[in-house]
PDB file of N, CA and C in Angstrom:
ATOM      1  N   UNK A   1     -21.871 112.320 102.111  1.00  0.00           N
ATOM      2  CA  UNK A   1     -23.054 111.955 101.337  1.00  0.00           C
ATOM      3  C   UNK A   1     -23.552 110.557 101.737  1.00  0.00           C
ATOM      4  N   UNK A   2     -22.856 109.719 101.837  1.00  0.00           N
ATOM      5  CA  UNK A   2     -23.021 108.558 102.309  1.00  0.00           C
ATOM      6  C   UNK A   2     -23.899 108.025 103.828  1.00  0.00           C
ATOM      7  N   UNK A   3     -23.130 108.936 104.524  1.00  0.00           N
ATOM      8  CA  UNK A   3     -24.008 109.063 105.480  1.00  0.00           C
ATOM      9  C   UNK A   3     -25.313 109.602 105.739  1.00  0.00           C
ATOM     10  N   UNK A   4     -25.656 109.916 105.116  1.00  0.00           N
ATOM     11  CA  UNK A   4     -26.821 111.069 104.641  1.00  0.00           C
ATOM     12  C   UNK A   4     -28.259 110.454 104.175  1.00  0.00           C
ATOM     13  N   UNK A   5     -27.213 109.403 102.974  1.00  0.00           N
ATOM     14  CA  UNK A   5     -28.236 108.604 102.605  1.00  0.00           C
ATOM     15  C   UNK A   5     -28.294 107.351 103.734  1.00  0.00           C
ATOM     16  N   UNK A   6     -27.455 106.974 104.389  1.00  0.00           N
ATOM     17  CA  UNK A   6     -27.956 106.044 105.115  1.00  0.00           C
ATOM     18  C   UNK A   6     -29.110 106.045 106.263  1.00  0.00           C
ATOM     19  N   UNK A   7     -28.832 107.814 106.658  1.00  0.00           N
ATOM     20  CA  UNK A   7     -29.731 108.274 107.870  1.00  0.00           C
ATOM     21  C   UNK A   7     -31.139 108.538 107.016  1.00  0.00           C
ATOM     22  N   UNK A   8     -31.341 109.147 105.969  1.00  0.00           N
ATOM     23  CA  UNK A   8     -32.401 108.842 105.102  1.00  0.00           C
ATOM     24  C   UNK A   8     -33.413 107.683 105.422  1.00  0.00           C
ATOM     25  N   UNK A   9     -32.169 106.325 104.624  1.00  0.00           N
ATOM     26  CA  UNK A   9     -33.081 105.233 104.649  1.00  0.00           C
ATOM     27  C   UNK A   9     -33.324 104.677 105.931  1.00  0.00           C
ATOM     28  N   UNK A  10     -32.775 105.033 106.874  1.00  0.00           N
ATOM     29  CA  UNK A  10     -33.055 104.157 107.835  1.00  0.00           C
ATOM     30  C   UNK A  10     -34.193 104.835 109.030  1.00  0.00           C
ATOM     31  N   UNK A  11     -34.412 106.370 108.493  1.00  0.00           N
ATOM     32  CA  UNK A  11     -35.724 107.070 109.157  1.00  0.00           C
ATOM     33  C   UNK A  11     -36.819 106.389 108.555  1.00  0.00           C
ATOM     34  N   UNK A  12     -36.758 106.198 107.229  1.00  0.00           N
ATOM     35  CA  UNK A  12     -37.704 105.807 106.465  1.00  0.00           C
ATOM     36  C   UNK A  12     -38.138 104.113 106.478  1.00  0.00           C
ATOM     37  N   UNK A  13     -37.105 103.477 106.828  1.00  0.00           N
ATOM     38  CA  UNK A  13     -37.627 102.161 107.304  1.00  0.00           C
ATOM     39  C   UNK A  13     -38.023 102.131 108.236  1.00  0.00           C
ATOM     40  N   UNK A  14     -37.745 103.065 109.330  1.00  0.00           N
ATOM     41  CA  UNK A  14     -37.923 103.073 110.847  1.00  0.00           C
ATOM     42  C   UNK A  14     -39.431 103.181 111.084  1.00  0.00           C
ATOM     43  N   UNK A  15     -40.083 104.610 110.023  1.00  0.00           N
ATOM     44  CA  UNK A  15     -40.906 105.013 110.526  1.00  0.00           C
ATOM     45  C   UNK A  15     -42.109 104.254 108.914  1.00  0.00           C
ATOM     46  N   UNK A  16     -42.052 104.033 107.985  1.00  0.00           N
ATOM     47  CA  UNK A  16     -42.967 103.802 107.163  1.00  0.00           C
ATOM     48  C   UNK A  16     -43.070 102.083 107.504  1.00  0.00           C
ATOM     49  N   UNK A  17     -41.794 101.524 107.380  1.00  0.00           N
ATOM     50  CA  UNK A  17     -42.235 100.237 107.062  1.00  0.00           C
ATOM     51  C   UNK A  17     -42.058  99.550 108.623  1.00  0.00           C
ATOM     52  N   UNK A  18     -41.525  99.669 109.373  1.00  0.00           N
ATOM     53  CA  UNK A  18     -41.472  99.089 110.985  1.00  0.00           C
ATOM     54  C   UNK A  18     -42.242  99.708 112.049  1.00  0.00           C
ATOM     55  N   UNK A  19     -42.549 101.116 111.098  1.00  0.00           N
ATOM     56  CA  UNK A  19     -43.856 101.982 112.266  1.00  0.00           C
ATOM     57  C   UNK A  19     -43.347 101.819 113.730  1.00  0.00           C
ATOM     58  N   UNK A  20     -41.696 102.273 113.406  1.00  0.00           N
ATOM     59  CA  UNK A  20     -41.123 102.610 115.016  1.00  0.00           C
ATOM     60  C   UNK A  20     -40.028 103.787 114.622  1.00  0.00           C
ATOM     61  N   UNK A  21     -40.654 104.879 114.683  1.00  0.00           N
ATOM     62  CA  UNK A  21     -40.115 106.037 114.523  1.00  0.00           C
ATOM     63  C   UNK A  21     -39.026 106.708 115.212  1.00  0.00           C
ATOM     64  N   UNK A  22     -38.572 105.853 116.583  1.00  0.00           N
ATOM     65  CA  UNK A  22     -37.623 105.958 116.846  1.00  0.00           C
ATOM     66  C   UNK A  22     -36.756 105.246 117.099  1.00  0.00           C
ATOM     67  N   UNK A  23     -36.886 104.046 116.348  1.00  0.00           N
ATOM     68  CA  UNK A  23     -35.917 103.019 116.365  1.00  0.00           C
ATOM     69  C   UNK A  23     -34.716 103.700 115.414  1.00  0.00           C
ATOM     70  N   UNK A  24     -33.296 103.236 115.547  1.00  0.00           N
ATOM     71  CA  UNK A  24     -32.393 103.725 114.777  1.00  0.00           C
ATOM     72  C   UNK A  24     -31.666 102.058 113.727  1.00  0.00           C
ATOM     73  N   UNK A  25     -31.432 102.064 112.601  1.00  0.00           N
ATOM     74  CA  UNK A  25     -30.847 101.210 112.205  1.00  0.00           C
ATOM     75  C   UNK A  25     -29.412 101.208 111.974  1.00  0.00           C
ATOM     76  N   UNK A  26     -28.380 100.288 112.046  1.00  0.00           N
ATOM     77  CA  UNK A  26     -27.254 100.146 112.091  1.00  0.00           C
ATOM     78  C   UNK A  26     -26.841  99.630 110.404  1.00  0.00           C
ATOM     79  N   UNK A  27     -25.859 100.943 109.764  1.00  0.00           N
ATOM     80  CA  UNK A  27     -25.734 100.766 108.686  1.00  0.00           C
ATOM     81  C   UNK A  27     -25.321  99.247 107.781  1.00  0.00           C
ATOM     82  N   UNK A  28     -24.885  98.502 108.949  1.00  0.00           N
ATOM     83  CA  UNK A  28     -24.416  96.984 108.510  1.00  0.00           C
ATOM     84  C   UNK A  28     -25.392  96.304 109.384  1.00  0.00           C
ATOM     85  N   UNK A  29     -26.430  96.473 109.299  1.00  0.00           N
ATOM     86  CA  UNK A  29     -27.230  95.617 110.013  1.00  0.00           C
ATOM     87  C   UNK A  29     -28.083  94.858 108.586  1.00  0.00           C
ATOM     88  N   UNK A  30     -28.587  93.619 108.829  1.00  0.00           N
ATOM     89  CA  UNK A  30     -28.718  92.745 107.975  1.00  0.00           C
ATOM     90  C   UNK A  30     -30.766  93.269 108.030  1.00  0.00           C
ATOM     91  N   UNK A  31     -31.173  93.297 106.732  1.00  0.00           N
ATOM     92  CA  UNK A  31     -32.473  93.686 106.672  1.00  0.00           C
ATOM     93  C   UNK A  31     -33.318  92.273 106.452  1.00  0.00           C
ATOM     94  N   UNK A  32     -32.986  92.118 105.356  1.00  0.00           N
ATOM     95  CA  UNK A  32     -33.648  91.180 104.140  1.00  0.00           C
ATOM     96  C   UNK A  32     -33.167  89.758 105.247  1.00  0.00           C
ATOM     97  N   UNK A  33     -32.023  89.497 104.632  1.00  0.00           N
ATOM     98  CA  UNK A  33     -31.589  88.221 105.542  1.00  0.00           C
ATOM     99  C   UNK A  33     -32.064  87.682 106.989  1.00  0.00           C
ATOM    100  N   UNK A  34     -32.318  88.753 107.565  1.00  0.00           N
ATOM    101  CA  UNK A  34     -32.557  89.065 108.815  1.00  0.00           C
ATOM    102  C   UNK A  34     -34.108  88.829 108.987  1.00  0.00           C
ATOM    103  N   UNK A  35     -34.781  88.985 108.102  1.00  0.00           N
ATOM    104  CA  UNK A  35     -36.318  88.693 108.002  1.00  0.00           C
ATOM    105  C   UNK A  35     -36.706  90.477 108.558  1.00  0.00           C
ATOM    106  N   UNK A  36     -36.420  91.457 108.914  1.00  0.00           N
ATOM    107  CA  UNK A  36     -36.377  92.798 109.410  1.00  0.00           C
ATOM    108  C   UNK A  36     -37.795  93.167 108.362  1.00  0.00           C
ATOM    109  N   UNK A  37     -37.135  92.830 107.256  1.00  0.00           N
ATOM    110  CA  UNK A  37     -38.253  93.851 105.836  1.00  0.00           C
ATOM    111  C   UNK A  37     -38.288  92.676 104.900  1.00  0.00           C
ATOM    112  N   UNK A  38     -39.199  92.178 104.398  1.00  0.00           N
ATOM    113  CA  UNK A  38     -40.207  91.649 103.599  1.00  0.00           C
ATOM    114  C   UNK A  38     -40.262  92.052 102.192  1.00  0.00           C
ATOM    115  N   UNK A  39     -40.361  91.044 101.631  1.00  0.00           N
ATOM    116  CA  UNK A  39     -40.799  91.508  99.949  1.00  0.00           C
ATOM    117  C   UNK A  39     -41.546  92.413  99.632  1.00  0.00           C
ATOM    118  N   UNK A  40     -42.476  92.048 100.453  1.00  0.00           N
ATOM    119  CA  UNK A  40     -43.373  93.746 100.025  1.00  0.00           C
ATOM    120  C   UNK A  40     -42.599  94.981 100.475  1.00  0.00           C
ATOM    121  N   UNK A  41     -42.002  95.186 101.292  1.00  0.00           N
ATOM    122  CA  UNK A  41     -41.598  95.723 101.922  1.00  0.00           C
ATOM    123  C   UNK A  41     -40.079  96.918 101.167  1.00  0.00           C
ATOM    124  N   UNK A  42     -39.700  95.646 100.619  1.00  0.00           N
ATOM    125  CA  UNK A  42     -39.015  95.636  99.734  1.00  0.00           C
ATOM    126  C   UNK A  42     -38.935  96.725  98.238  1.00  0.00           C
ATOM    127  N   UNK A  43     -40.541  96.241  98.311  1.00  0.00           N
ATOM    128  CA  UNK A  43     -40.916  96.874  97.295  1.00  0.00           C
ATOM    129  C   UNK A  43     -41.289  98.788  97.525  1.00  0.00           C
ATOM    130  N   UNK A  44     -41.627  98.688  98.368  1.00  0.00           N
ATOM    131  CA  UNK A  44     -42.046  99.869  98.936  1.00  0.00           C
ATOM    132  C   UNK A  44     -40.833 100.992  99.279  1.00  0.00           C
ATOM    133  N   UNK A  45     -39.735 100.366  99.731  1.00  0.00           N
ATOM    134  CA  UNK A  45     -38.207 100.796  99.740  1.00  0.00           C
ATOM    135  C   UNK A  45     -37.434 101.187  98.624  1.00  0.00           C
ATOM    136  N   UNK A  46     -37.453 100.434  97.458  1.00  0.00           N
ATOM    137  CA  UNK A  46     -37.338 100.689  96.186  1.00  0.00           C
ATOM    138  C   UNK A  46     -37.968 101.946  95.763  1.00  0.00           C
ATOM    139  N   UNK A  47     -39.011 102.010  95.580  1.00  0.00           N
ATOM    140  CA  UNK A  47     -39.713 103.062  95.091  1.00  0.00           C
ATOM    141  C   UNK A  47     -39.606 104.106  96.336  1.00  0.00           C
ATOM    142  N   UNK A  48     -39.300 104.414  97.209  1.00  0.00           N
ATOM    143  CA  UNK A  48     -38.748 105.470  98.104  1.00  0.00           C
ATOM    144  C   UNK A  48     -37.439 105.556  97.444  1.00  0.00           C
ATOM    145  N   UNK A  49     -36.449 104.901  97.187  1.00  0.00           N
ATOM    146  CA  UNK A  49     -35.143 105.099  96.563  1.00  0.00           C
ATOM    147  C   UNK A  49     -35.197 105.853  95.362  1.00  0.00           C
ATOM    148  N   UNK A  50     -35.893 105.103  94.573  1.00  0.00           N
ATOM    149  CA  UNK A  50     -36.269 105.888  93.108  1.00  0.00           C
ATOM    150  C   UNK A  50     -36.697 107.518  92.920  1.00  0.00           C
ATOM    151  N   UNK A  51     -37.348 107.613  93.828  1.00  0.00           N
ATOM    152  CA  UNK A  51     -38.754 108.905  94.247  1.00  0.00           C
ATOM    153  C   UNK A  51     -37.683 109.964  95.075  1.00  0.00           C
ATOM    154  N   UNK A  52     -36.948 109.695  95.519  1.00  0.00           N
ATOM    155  CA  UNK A  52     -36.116 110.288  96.532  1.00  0.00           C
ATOM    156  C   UNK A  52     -34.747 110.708  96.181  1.00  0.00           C
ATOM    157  N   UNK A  53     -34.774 109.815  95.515  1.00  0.00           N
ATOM    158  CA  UNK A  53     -32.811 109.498  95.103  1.00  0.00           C
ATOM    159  C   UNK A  53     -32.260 110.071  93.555  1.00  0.00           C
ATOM    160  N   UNK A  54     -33.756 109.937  92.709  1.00  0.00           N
ATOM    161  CA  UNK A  54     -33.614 109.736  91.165  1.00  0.00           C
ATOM    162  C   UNK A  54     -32.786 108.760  90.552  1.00  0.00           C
ATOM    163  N   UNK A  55     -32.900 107.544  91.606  1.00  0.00           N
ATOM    164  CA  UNK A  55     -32.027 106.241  90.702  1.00  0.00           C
ATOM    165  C   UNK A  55     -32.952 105.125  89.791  1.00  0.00           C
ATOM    166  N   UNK A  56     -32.926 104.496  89.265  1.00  0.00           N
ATOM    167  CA  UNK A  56     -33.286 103.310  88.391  1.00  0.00           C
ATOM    168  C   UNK A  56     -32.844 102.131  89.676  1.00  0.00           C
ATOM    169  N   UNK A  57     -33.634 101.554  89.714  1.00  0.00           N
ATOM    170  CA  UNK A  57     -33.101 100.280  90.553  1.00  0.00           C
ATOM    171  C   UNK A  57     -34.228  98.549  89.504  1.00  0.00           C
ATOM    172  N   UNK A  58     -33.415  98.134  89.436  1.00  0.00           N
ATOM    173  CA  UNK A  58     -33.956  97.031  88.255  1.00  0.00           C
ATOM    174  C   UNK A  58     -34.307  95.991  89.388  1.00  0.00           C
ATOM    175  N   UNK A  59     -35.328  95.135  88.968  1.00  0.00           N
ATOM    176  CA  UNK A  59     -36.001  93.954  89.985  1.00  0.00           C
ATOM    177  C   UNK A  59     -35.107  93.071  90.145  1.00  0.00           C
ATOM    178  N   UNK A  60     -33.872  92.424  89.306  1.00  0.00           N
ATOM    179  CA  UNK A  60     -33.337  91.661  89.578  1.00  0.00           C
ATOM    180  C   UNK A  60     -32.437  92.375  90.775  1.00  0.00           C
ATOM    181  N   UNK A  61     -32.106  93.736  91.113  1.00  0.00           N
ATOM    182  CA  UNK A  61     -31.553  93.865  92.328  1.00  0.00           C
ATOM    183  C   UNK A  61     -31.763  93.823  93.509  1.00  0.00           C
ATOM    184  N   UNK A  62     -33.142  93.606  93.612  1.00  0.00           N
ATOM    185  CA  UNK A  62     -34.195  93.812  94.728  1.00  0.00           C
ATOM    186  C   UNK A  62     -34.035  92.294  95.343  1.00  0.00           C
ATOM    187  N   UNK A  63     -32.846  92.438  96.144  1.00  0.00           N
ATOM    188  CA  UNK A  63     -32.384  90.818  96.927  1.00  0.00           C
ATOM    189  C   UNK A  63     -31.426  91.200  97.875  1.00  0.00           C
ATOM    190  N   UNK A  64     -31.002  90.305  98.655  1.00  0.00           N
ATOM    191  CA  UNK A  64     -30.016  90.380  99.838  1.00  0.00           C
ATOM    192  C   UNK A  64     -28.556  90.274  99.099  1.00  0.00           C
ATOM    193  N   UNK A  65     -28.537  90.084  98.291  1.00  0.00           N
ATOM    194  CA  UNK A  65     -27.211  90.707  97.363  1.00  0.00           C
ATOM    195  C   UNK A  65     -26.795  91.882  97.462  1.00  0.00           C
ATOM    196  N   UNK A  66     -27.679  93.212  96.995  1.00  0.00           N
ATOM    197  CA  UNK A  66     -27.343  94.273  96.978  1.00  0.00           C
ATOM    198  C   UNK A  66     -27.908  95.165  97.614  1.00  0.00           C
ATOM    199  N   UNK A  67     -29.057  94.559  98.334  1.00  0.00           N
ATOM    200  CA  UNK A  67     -30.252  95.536  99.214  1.00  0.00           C
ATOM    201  C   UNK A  67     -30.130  95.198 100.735  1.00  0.00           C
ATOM    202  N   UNK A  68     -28.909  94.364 101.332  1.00  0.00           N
ATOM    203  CA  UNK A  68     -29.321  93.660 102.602  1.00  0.00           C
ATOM    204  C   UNK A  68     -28.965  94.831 103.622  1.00  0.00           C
ATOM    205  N   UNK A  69     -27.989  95.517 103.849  1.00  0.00           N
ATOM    206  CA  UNK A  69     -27.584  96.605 104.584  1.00  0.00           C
ATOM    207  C   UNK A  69     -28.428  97.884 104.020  1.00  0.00           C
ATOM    208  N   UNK A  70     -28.087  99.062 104.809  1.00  0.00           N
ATOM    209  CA  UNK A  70     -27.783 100.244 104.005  1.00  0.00           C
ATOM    210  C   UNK A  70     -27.155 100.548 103.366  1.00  0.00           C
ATOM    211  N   UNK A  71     -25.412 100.099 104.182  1.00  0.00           N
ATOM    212  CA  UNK A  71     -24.513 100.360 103.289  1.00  0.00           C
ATOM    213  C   UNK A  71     -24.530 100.285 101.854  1.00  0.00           C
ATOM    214  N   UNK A  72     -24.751  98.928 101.937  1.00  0.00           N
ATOM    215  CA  UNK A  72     -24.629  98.204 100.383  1.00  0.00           C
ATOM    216  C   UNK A  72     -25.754  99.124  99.574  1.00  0.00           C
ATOM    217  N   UNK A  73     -27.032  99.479  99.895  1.00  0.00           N
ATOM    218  CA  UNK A  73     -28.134 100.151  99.064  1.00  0.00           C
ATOM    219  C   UNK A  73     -27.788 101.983  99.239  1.00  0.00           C
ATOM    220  N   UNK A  74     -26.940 102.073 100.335  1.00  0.00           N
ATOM    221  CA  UNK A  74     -26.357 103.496 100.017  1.00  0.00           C
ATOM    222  C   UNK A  74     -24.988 103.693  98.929  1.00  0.00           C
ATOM    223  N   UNK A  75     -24.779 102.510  98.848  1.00  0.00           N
ATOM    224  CA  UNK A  75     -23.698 102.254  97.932  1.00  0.00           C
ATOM    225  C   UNK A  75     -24.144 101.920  96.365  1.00  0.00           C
ATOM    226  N   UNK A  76     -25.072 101.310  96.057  1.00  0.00           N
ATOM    227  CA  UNK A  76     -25.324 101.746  95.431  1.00  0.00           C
ATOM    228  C   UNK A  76     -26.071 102.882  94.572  1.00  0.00           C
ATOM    229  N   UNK A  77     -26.762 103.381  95.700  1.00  0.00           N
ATOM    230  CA  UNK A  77     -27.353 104.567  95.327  1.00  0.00           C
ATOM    231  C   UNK A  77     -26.706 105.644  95.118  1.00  0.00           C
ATOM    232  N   UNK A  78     -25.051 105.527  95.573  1.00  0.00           N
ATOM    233  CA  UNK A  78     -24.426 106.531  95.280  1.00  0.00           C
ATOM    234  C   UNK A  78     -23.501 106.274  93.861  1.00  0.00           C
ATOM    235  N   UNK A  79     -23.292 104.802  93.003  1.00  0.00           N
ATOM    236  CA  UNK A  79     -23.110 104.813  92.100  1.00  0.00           C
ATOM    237  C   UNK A  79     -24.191 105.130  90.902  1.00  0.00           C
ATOM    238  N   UNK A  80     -25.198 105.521  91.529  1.00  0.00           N
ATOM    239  CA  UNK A  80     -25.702 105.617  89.405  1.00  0.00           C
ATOM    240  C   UNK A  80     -26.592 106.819  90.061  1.00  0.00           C
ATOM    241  N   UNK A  81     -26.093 107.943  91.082  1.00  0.00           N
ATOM    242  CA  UNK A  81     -26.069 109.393  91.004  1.00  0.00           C
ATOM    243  C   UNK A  81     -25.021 109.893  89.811  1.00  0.00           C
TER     244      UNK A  81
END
């Protein structure tokens, strides 16, 4: 499952928000920190999570705390399934 969601998000960053559809992302690769994806950007990812996933994701999580990898945002997306 995990993997699943990571290949998910990372088509979906690839191709909506970096508009490189065949770029591949590396599940520990640094997004946020990295300058990769943007606040707005951010925002737009979230609500693909929500829409996609059926999770709640609260604004105070929307940071390089818990959103910087996949991992970490497949990780949590697989706790509050």
């Amino acid at each position: 499952m995990h993997d699943e969601i990571v290949q998910q998000l990372s088509a979906q960053i690839a191709t909506a928000i970096l508009k490189q559809p065949g770029k591949t992302l590396k599940p520990d690769q640094p997004l946020i920190s990295s300058g990769l994806i943007d606040s707005f950007s951010l925002v737009d990812l979230a609500l693909f999570v929500e829409d996609t996933f059926g999770v709640h994701l609260d604004d105070a999580e929307l940071n390089s705390d818990t959103f910087d990898t996949l991992d970490q945002l497949a990780a949590l997306i697989e706790s509050r399934q």
